[in-house]
Protein backbone atom coordinates (compact mmCIF):
# COMPACT_ATOMS: atom_id res chain seq x y z
CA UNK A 1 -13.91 32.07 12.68
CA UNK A 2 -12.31 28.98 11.26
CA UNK A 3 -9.46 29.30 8.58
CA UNK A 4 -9.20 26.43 6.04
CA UNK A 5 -5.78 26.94 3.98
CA UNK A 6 -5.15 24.52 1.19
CA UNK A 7 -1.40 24.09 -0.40
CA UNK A 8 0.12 21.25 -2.40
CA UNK A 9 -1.32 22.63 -6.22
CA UNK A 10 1.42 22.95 -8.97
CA UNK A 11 1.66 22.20 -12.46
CA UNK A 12 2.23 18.21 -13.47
CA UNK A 13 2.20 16.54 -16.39
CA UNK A 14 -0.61 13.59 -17.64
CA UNK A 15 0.10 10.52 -15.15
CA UNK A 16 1.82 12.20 -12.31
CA UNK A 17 0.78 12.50 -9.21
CA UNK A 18 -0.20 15.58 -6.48
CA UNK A 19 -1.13 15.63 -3.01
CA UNK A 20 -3.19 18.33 -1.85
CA UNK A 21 -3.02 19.21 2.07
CA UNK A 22 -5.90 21.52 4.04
CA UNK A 23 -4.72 22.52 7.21
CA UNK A 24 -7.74 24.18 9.56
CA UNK A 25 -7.81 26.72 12.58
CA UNK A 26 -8.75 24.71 14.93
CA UNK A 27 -9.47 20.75 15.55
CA UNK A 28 -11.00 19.18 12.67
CA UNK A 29 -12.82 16.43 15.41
CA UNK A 30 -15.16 18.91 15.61
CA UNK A 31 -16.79 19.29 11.91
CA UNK A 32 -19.02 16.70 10.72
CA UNK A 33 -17.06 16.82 7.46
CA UNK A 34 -14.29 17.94 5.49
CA UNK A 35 -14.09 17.26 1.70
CA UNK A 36 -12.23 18.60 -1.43
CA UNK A 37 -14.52 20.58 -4.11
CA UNK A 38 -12.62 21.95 -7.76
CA UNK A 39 -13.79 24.13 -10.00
CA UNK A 40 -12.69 24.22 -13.67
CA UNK A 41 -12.50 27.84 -15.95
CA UNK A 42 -16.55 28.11 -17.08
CA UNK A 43 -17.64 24.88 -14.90
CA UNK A 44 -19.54 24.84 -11.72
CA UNK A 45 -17.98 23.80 -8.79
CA UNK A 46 -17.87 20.41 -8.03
CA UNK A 47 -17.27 17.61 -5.13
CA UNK A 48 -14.48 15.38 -5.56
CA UNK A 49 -14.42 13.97 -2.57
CA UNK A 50 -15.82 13.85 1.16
CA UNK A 51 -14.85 12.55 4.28
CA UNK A 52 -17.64 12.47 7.30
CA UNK A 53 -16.51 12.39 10.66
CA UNK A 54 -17.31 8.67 11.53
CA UNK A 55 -14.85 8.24 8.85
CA UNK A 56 -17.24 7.60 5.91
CA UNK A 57 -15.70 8.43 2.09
CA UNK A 58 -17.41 9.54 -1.14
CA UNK A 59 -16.07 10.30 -4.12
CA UNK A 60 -16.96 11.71 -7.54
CA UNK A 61 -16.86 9.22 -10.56
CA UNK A 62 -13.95 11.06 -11.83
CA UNK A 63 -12.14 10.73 -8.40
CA UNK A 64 -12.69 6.72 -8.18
CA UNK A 65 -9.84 4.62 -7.98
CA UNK A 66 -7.53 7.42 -8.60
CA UNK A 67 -7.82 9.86 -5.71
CA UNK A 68 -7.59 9.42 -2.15
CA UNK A 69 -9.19 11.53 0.90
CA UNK A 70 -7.88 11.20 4.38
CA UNK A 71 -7.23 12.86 7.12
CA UNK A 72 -4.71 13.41 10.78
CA UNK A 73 -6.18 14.65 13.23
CA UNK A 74 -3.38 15.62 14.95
CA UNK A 75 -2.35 18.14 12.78
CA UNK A 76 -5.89 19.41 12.02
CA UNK A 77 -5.35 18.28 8.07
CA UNK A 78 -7.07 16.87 5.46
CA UNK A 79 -5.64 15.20 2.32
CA UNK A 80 -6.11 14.76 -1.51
CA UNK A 81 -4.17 12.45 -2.61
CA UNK A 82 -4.07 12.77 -6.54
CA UNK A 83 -2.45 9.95 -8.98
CA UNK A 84 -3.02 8.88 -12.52
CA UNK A 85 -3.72 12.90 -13.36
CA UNK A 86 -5.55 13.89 -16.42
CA UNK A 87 -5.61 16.92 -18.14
CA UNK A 88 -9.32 17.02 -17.47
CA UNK A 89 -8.59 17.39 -13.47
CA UNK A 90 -7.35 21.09 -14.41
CA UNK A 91 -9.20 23.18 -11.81
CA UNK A 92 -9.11 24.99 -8.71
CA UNK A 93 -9.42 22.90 -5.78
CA UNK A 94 -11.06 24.09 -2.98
CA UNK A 95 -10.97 22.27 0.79
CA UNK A 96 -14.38 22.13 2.36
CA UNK A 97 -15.71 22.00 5.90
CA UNK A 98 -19.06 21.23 7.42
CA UNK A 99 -19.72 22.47 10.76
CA UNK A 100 -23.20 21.55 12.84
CA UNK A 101 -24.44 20.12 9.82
CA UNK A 102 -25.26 23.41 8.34
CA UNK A 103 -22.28 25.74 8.42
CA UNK A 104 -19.87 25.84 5.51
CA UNK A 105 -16.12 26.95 5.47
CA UNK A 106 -14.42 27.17 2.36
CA UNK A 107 -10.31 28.02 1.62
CA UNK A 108 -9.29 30.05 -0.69
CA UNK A 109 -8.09 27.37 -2.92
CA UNK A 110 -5.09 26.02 -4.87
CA UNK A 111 -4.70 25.60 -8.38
CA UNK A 112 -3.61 22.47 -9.98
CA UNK A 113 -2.76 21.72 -13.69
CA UNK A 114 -1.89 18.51 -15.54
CA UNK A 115 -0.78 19.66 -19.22
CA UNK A 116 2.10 18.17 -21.47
């Protein structure tokens, strides 16, 4: 069974910055993709960003031009990297992985949260 552990949350204030790190079980060459998901108190759970295998990004509308996905493969981990935080990015964040196309691993998350 593959283990998807997330660290990196904290609290920050507006502006700062956060980088979010999702280290998995075994070699992330394997999944067909990896992305970070958050999930705010009485909000469904939403993608901020992907990041397919061939290498292929997506982001949420919220995420553009202020977050960053990537990944080493070396050290089976993925990356959020967070800047220009708002208050509204309050949430758990939750690391993602696709497997076959149809197989989804989740972590247990991390909490992050931007307040003055």
């Amino acid at each position: 069974q593959v283990q998807l552990v997330e660290s990196g949350g904290g609290l920050v204030q507006p502006g700062e910055s956060l980088r979010l790190s999702c280290v998995a079980s075994r070699s992330i060459l394997s999944f067909s993709a990896m992305g970070w998901y958050r999930q705010a108190p009485g909000k469904q759970r939403e993608l901020v960003a992907s990041l397919t295998a061939s290498g292929s990004t997506n982001y949420a509308d919220s995420a553009k031009g202020r977050f960053t996905i990537s990944r080493d493969n070396a050290k089976n981990t993925v990356f959020l990297q967070m800047n220009s935080l708002k208050p509204e990015d309050t949430a758990v964040y939750y690391c993602h992985a696709k497997i076959g196309g149809w197989i989804d691993i989740w972590g247990q998350g991390t909490q992050v949260t931007v307040s003055s």
